[in-house]
Protein backbone atom coordinates (compact mmCIF):
# COMPACT_ATOMS: atom_id res chain seq x y z
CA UNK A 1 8.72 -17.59 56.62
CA UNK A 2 8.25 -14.04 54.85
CA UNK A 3 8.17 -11.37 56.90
CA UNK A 4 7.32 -7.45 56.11
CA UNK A 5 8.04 -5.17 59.07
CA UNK A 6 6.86 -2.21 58.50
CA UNK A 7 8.45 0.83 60.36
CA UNK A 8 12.56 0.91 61.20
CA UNK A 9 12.01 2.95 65.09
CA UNK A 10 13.18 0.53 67.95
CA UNK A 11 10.12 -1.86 67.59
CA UNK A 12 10.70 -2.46 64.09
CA UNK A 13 14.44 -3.16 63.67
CA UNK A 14 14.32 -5.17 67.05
CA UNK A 15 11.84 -7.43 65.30
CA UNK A 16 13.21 -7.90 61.99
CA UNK A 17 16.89 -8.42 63.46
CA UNK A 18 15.35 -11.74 65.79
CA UNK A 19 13.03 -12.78 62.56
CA UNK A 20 16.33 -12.70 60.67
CA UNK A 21 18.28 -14.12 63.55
CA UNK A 22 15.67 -17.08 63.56
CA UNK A 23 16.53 -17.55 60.02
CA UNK A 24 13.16 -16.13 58.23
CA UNK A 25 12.66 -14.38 55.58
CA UNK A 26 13.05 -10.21 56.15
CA UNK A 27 12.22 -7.52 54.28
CA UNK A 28 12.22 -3.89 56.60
CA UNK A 29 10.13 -0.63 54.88
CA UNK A 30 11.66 2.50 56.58
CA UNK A 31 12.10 5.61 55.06
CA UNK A 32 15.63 6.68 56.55
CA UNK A 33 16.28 4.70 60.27
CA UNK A 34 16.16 6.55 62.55
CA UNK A 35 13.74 8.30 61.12
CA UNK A 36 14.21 12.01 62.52
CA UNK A 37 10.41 12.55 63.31
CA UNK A 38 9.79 8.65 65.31
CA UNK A 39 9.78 8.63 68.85
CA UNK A 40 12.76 6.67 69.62
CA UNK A 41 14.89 9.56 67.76
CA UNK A 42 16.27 11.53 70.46
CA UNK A 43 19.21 12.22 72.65
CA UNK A 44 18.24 9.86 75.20
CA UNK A 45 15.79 7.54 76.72
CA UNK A 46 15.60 6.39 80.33
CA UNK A 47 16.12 3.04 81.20
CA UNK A 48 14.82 1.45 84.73
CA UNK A 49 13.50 -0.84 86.31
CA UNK A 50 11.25 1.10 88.55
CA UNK A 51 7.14 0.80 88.58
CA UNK A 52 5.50 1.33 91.40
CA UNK A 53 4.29 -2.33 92.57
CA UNK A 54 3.77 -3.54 88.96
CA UNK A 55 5.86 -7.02 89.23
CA UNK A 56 5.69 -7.57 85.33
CA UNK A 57 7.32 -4.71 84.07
CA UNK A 58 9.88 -4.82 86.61
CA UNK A 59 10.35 -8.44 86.26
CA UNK A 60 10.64 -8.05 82.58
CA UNK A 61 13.07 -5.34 83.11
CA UNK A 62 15.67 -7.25 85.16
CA UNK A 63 15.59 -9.27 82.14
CA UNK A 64 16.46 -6.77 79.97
CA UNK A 65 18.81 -4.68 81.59
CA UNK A 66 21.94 -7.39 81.28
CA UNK A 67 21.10 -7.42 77.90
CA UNK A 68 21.79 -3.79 77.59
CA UNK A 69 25.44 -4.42 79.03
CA UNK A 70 25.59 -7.38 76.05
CA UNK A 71 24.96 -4.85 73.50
CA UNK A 72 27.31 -2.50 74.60
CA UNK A 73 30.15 -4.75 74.18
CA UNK A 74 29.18 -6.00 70.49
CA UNK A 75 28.91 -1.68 69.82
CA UNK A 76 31.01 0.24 68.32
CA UNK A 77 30.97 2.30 71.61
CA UNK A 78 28.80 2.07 74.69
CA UNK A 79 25.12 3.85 74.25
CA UNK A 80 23.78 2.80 77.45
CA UNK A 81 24.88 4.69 80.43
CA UNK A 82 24.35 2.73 83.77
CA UNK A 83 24.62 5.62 85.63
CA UNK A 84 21.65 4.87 88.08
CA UNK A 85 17.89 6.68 88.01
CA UNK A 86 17.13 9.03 90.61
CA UNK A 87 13.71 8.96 92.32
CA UNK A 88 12.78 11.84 93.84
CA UNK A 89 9.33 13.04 95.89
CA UNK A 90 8.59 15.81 98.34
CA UNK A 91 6.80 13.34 100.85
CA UNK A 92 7.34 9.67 99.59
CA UNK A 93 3.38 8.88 100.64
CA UNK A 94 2.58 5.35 100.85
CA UNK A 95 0.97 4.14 98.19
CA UNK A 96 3.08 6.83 95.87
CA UNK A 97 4.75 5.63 92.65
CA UNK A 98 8.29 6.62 94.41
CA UNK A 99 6.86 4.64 97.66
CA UNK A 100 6.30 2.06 96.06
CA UNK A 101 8.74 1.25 93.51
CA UNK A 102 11.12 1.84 96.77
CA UNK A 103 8.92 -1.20 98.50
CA UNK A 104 8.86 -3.57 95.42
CA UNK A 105 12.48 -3.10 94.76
CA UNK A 106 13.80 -3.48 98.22
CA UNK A 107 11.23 -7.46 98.10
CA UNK A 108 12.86 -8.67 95.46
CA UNK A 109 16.10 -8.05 96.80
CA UNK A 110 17.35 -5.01 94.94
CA UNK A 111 19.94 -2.65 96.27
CA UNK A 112 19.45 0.73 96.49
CA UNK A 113 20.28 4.16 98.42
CA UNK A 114 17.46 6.33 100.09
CA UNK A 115 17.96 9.83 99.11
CA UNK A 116 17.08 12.42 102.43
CA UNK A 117 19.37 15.47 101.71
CA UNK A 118 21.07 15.86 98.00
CA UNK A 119 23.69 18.08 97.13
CA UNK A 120 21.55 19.22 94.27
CA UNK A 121 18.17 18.26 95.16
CA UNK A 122 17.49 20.51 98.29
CA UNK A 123 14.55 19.26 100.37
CA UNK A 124 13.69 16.49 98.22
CA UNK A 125 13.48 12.72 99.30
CA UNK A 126 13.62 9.19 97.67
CA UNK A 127 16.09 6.90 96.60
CA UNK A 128 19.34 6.04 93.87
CA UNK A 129 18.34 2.93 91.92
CA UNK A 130 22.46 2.00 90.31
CA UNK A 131 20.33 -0.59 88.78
CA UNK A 132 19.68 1.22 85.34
CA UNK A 133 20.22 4.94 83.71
CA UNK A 134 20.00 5.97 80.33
CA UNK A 135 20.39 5.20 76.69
CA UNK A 136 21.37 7.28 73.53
CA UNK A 137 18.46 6.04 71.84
CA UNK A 138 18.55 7.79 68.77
CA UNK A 139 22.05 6.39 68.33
CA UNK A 140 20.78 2.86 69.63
CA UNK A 141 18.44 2.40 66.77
CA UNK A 142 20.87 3.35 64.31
CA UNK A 143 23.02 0.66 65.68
CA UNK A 144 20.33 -1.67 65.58
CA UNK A 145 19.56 -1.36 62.27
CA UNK A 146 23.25 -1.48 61.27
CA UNK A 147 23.38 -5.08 62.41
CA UNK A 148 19.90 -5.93 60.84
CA UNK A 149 21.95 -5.23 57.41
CA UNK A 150 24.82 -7.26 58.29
CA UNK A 151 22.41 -10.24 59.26
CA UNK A 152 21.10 -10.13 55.68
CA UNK A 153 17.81 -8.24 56.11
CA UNK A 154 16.35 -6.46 53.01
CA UNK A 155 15.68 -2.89 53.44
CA UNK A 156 13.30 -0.68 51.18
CA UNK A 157 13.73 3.13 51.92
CA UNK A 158 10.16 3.87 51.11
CA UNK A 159 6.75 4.53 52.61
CA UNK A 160 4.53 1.30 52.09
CA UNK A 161 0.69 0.64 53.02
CA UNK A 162 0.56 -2.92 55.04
CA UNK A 163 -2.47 -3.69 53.23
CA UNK A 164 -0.73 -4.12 50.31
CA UNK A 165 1.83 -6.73 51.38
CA UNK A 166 2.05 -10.41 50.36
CA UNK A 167 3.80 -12.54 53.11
CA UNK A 168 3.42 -15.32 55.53
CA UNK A 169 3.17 -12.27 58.35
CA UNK A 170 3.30 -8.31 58.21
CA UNK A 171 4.27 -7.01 60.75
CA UNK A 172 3.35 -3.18 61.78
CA UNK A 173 5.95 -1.16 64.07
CA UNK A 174 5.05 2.31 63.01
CA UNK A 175 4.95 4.03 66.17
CA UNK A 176 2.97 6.91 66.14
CA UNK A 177 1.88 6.08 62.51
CA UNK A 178 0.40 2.81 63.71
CA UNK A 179 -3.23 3.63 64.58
CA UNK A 180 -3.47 5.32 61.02
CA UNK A 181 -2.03 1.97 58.77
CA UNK A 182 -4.05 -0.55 61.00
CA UNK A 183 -7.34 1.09 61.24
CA UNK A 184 -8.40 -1.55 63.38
CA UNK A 185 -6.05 -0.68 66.25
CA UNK A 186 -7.76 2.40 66.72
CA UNK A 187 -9.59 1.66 69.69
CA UNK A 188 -6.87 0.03 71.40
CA UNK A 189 -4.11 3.08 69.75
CA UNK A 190 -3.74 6.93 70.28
CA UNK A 191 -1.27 9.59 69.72
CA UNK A 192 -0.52 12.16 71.98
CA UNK A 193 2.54 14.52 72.43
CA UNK A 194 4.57 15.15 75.01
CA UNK A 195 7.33 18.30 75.27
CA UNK A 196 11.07 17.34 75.20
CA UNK A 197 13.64 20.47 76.01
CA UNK A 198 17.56 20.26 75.65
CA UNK A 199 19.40 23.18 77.99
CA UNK A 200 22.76 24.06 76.88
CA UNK A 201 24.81 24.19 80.39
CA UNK A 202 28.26 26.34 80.39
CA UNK A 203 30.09 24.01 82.36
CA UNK A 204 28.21 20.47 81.42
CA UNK A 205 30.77 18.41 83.40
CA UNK A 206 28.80 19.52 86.93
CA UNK A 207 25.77 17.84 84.99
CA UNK A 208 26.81 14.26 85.02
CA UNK A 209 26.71 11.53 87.27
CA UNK A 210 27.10 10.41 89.92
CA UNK A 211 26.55 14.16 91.08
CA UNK A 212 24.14 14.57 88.44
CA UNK A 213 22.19 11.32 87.21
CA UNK A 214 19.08 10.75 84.96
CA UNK A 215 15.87 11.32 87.59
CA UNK A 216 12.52 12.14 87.86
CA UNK A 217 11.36 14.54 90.57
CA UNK A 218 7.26 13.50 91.98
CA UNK A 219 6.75 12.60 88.18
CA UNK A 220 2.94 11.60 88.56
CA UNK A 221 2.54 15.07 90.34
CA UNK A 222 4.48 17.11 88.02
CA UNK A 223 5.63 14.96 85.16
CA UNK A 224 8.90 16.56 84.91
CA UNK A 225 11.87 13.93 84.39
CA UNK A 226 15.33 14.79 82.77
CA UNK A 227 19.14 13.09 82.14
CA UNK A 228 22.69 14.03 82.88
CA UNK A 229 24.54 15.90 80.36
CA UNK A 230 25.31 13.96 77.43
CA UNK A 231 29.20 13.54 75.69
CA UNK A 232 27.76 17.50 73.35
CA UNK A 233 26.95 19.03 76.98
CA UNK A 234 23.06 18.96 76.56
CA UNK A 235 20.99 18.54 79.44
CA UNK A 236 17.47 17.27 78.42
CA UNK A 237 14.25 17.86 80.48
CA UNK A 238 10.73 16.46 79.46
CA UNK A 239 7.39 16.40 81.10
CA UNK A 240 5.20 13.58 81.16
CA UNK A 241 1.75 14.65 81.67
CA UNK A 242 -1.47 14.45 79.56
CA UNK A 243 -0.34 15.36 76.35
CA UNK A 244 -1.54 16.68 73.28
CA UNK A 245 -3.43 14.79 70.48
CA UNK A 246 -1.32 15.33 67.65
CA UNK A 247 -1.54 14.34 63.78
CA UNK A 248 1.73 12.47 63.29
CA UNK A 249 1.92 13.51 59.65
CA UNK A 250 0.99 17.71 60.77
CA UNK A 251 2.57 19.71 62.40
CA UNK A 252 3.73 19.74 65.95
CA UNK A 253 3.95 22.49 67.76
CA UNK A 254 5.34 22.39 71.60
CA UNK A 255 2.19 23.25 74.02
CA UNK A 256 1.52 26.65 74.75
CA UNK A 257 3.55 28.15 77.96
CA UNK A 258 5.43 24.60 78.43
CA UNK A 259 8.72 26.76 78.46
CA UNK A 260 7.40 28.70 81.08
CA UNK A 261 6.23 26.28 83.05
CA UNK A 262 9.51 24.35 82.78
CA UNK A 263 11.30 27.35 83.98
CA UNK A 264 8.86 27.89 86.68
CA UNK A 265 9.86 24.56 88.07
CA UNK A 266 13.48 24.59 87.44
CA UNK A 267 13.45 28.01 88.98
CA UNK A 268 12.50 26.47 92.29
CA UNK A 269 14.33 23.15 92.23
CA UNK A 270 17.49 23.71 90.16
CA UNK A 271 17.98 27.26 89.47
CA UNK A 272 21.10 27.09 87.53
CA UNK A 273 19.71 25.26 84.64
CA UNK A 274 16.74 27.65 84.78
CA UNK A 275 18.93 30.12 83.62
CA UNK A 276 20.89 27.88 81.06
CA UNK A 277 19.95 29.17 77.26
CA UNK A 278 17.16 26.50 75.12
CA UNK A 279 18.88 24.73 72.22
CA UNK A 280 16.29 22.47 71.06
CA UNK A 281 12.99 21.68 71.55
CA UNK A 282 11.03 18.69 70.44
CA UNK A 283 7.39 17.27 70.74
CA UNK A 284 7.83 13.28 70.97
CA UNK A 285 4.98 11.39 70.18
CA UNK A 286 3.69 8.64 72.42
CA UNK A 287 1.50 5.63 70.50
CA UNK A 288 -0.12 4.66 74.10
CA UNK A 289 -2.37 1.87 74.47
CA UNK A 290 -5.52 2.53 76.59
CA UNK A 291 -4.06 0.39 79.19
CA UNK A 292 -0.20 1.53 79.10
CA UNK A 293 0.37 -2.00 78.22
CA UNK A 294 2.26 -2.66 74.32
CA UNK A 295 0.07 -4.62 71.84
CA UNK A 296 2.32 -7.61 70.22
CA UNK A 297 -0.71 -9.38 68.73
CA UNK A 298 -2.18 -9.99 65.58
CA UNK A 299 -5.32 -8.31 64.15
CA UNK A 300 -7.77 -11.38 64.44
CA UNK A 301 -8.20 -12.91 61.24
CA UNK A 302 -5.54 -11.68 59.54
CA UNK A 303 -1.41 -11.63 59.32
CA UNK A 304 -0.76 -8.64 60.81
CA UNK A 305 0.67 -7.89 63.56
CA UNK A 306 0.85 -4.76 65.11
CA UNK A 307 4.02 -4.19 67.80
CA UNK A 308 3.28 -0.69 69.19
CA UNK A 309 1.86 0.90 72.16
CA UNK A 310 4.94 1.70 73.69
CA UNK A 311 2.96 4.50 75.94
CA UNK A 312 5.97 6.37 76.34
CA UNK A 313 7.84 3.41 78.00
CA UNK A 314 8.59 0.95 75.44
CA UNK A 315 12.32 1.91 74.47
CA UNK A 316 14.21 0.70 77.70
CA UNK A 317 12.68 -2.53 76.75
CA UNK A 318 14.63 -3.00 73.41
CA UNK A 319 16.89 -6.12 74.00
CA UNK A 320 13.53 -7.98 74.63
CA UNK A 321 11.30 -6.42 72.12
CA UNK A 322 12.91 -9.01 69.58
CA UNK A 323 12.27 -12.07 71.35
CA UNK A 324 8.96 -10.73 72.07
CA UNK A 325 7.77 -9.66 69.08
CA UNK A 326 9.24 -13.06 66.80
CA UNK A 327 7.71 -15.31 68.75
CA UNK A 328 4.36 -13.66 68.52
CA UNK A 329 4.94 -14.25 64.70
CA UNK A 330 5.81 -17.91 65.25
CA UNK A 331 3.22 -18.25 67.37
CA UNK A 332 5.46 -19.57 70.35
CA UNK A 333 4.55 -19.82 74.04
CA UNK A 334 5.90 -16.99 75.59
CA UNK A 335 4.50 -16.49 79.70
CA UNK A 336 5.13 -12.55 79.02
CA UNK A 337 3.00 -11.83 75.81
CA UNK A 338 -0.71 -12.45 77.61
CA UNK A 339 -0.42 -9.04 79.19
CA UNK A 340 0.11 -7.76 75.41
CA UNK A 341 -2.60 -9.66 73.72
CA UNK A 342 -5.37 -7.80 71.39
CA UNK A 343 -7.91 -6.89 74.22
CA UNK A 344 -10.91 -5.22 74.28
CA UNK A 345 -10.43 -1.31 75.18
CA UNK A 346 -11.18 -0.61 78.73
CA UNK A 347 -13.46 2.06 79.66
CA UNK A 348 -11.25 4.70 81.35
CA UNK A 349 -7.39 5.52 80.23
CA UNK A 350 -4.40 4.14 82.17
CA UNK A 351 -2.46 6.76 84.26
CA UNK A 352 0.68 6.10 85.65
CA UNK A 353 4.12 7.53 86.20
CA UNK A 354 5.39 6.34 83.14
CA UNK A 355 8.35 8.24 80.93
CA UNK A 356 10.55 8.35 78.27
């Protein structure tokens, strides 16, 4: 089989490394991976296995978390961090996303450490989930797409329209770009931004875990989520709220007063980086499905298939993306892909406590 993947973030060189892995054909068009402006291009992403009571994606997650550990011994050096994710809440309410991802976790037999009075998190409750952390995922797809040239797949360092490619199946992983090369996605695709900060501590070692480990603090209240510093002392913090539509190919400018805001929070909860100086700021896009579910299906009636919606949650996936994503193509039975079928758009957007 011929296959065109189109777009090199982590969606794209997951799927043409399996394709080539399975012996097929692979030719991947990407610009420069990682491309600076995709979504998976950043300083880190957060990987865990915690979603309220939704058994699939946790499921899939303790699937793909040893798989993170596998990588890290075939890389050059370890890019995923198993430091642990930190859920925090001011009440832990029943029926909460901190609630219950605590509940779900704790059935299916999980270990983890309820959180009632942190050494940095003053007045704050919830729990230490060891199972998980964080990823250098900028440096992750790199390495990706490192062994996607080793394994003999073809790379073109250009922009291409889908449209125009011959082979047995195209397949679009484009991100953010997605909705506007697969017109047909549109109703099931959309772009918004969210705000990504990096703080530049003075003494980053007091940022790292275990003191100091990737977390989210009442994230489907206030949306704000951050990391320990990483190995260049940065300490990122990123909201997930709302968003902003965005143009992928315009300009993107950070939402008004979203430094102020992040102060104003910081200012209450951890002071110290309040005060710590701004060294980059970043607006990354999120392709989100209606549903916060990926689509991995092919446009009816045609060869291509789109693997996208990530909804700002698809990157901790990445070990499985592959498998997922190839045997879509091959048309193989696979019990996880009927949640990621083409569907019909619902009427009303998914919210959840989903982040990057």
């Amino acid at each position: 089989m011929q296959a065109e993947v189109v777009g090199g973030g982590i969606f794209g060189v997951c799927a043409a490394l399996e394709l080539r892995r399975r012996g097929h054909r692979v030719r991947l068009w990407e610009a420069s991976p990682p491309h600076p402006e995709a979504s998976s291009t950043d300083i880190s992403k957060v990987v865990r296995m915690d979603y309220g009571r939704d058994v699939y994606w946790m499921s899939l997650m303790e699937r793909a978390l040893p798989l993170w550990e596998t990588w890290n011994a075939r890389m050059d050096r370890p890019l995923y961090h198993p430091d642990g994710f930190l859920v925090l809440s001011r009440h832990m309410a029943p029926g909460s996303f901190e609630a219950e991802s605590l509940e779900l976790l704790r059935e299916r037999g999980h270990a983890v450490t309820e959180v009632r009075d942190h050494p940095v998190w003053s007045g704050w409750r919830g729990y230490h989930n060891p199972h998980g952390g964080w990823a250098e995922s900028g440096e992750v797809v790199a390495q990706v797409f490192r062994w996607c040239l080793d394994a003999g797949v073809e790379h073109r360092a250009e922009r291409v329209d889908p449209q125009t490619l011959d082979a047995d199946v195209v397949v679009v992983a484009a991100g953010a770009w997605t909705p506007g090369l697969v017109p047909e996605s549109q109703s099931l695709l959309s772009v918004v931004g969210q705000p990504v900060l990096h703080f530049a501590p003075s003494a980053p070692e007091r940022w790292r875990a275990p003191r100091f480990p990737t977390w989210a603090a009442d994230i489907g209240r206030t949306g704000w989520y951050g990391f320990s510093a990483n190995a260049d002392g940065l300490l990122k913090v990123a909201n997930h709220g709302p968003g902003v539509p965005v143009d992928p190919n315009g300009p993107r400018p950070l939402p008004a007063g979203i430094e102020d805001r992040c102060r104003a929070f910081l200012s209450e909860e951890l002071p110290e980086v309040a005060e710590m100086p701004i060294v980059g700021r970043r607006l990354c896009l999120y392709c989100d499905s209606r549903d916060g579910d990926f689509l991995v299906d092919f446009v009816p009636g045609t060869r291509t298939l789109v693997a996208s919606g990530g909804s700002g949650h698809g990157f901790k996936f990445a070990p499985v993306l592959g498998g997922l994503i190839a045997d879509r193509a091959e048309g193989r039975d696979n019990v996880w892909l009927k949640r990621l079928a083409w569907r019909a758009a619902p009427e009303k957007a998914f919210e959840s406590a989903r982040n990057a």
